[in-house]
Protein backbone atom coordinates (compact mmCIF):
# COMPACT_ATOMS: atom_id res chain seq x y z
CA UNK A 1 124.06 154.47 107.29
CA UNK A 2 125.10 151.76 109.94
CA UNK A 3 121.99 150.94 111.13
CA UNK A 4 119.41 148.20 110.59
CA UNK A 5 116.08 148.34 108.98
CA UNK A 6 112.95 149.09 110.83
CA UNK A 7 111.32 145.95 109.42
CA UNK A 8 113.87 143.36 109.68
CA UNK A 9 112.80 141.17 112.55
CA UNK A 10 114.90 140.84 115.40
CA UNK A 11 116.44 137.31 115.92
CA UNK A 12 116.63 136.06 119.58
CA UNK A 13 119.88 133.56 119.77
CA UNK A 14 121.57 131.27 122.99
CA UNK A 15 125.17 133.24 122.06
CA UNK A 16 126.81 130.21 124.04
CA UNK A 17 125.13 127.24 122.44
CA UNK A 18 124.70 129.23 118.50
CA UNK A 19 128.89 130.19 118.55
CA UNK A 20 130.96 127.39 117.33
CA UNK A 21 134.52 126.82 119.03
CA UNK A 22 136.91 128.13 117.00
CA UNK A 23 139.93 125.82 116.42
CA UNK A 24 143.02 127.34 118.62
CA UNK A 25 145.99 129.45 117.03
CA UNK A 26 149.27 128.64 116.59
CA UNK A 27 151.23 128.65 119.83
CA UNK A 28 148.52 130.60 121.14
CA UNK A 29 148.77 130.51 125.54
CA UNK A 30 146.83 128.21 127.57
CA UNK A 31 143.99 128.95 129.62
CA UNK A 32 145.40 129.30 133.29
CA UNK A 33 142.94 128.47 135.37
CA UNK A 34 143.99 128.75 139.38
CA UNK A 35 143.80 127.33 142.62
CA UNK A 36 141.16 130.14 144.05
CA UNK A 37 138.87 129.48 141.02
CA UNK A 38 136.25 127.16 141.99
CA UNK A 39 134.04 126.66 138.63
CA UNK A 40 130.20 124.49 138.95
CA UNK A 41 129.01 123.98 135.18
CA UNK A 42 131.17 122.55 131.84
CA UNK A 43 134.24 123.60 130.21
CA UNK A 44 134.63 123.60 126.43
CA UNK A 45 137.76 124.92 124.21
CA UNK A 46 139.89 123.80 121.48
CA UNK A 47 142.58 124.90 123.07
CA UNK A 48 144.78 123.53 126.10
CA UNK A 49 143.78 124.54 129.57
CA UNK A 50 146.01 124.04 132.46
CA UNK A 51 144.12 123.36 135.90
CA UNK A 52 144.73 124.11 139.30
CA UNK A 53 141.32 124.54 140.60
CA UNK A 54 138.31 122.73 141.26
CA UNK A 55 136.09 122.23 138.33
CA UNK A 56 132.48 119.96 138.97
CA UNK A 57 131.52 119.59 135.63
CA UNK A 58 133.07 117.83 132.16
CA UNK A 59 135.70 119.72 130.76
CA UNK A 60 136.34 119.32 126.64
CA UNK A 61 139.81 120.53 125.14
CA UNK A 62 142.43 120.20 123.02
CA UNK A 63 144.91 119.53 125.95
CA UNK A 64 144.59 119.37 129.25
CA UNK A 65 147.58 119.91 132.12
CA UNK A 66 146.36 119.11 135.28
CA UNK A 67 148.58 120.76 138.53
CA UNK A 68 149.00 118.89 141.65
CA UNK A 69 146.01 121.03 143.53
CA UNK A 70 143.51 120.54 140.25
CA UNK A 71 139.94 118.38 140.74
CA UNK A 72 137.77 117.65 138.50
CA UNK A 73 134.66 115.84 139.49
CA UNK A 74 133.08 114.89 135.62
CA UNK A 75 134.35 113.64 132.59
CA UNK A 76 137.19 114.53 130.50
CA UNK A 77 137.03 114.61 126.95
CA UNK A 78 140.99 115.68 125.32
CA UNK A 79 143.55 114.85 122.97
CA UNK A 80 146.31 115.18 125.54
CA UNK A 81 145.73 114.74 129.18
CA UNK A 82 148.38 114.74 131.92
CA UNK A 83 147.01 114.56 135.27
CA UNK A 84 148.58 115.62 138.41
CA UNK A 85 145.78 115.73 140.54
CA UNK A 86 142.32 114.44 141.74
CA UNK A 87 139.77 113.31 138.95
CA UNK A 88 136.18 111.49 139.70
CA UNK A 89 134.99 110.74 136.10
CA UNK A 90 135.73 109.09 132.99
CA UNK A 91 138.81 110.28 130.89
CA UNK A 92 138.75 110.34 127.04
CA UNK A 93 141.99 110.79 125.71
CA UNK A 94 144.04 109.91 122.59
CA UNK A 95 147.60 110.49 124.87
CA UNK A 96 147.09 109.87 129.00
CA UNK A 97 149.61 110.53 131.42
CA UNK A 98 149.32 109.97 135.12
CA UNK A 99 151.83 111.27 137.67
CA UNK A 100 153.15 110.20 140.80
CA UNK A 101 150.43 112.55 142.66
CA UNK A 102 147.53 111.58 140.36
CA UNK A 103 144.13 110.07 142.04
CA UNK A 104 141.55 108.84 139.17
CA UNK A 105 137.92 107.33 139.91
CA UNK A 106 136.51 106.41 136.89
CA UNK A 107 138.17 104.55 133.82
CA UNK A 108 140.65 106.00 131.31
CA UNK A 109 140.06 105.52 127.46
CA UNK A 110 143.37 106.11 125.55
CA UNK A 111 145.32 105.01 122.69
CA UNK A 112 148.37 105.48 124.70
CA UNK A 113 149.27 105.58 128.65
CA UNK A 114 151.79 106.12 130.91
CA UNK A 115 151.15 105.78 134.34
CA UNK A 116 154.14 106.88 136.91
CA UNK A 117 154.35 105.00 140.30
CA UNK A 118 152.41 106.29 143.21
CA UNK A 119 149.82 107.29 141.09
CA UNK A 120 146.65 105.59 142.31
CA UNK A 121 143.92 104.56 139.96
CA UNK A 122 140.38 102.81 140.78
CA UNK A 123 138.54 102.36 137.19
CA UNK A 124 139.68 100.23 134.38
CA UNK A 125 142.04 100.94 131.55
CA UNK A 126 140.41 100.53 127.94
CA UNK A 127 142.88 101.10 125.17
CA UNK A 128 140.91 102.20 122.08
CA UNK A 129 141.98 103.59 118.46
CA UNK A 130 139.47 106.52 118.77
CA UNK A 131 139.06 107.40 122.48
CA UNK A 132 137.45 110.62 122.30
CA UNK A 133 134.40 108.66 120.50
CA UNK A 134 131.50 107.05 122.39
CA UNK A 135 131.74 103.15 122.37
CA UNK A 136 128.57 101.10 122.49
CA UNK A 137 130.60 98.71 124.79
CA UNK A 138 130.82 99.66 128.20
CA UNK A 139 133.57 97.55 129.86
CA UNK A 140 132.87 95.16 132.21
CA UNK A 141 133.33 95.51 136.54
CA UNK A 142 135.87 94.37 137.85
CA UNK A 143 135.76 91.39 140.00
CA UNK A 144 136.35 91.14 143.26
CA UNK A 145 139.03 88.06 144.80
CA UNK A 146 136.37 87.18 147.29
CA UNK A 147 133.90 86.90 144.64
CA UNK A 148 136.10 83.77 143.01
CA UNK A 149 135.19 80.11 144.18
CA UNK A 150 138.55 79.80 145.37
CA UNK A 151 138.54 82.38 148.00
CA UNK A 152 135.02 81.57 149.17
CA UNK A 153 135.96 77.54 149.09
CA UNK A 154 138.40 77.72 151.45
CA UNK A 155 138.00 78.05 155.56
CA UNK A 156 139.90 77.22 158.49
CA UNK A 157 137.59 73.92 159.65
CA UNK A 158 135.07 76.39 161.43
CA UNK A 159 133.43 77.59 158.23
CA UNK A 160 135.05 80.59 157.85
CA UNK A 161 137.71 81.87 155.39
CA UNK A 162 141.07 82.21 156.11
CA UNK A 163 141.05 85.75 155.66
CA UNK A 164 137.95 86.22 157.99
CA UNK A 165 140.34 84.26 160.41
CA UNK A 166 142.90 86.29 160.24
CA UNK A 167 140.93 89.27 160.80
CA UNK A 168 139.04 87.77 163.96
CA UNK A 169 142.36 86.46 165.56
């Protein structure tokens, strides 16, 4: 009655990589995620996930919350982002927030930001209209002040800068 026909072929299927992601419900819960879960691989929902744990791999979501003892070593890929803790990787965002307790390696993409003192950020800031796209520009490095002719141009009389001078004194 229920059951399949002897000569149907079976199909073999990746059930990960074949199911699409299923846009989230209303006011359905996030996906809590805590501090003794240590995850190695990629996260992908449509819904939001809040983070206390260490993740070494991209994460892709609807929203993202960050706590305080979250890491994420990869890229980030959200509408809504508000980070609390440790990130080493690029963030795509339409809305970024940063906290006072927020560390971020890599640069942010966002149409809007709001960074809270104390946070500390090393990576550039590129405000886009469509951050969660790819961008065939990459921006460029930053420069350094002793790469500028006026900080290499001027010295003490004995050839070296005045900041090597003050560091030998």
């Amino acid at each position: 009655m229920f059951s399949k026909s002897k000569d149907e072929p079976k199909q073999a299927t990746n059930f990960e990589r074949d199911r699409p992601v299923k846009a989230p419900t209303p006011n359905a819960a996030p996906s809590i995620i805590g501090s003794d879960v240590h995850i190695i691989g990629d996260l992908k929902t449509a819904g939001e996930i809040q983070l206390d744990s260490i993740v070494e791999g991209n994460l892709k979501c609807g929203a993202l919350t960050m706590g305080e003892h979250g890491t994420v070593s990869g890229s980030i890929i959200a509408d809504t982002v508000v980070i609390k803790g440790k990130v080493e990787g690029e963030i795509r965002a339409r809305s970024v927030r940063l906290e006072k307790t927020a560390k971020v390696k890599g640069n942010v993409w966002h149409e809007t930001l709001a960074v809270e003192a104390g946070a500390i950020i090393e990576g550039k800031f590129v405000h886009t209209e469509n951050p969660n796209k790819g961008t065939t520009q990459k921006p460029s490095p930053p420069k350094r002040a002793d790469d500028s002719p006026a900080a290499t141009a001027t010295t003490n009389g004995n050839g070296k800068s005045a900041e090597q001078a003050a560091l030998t004194v």
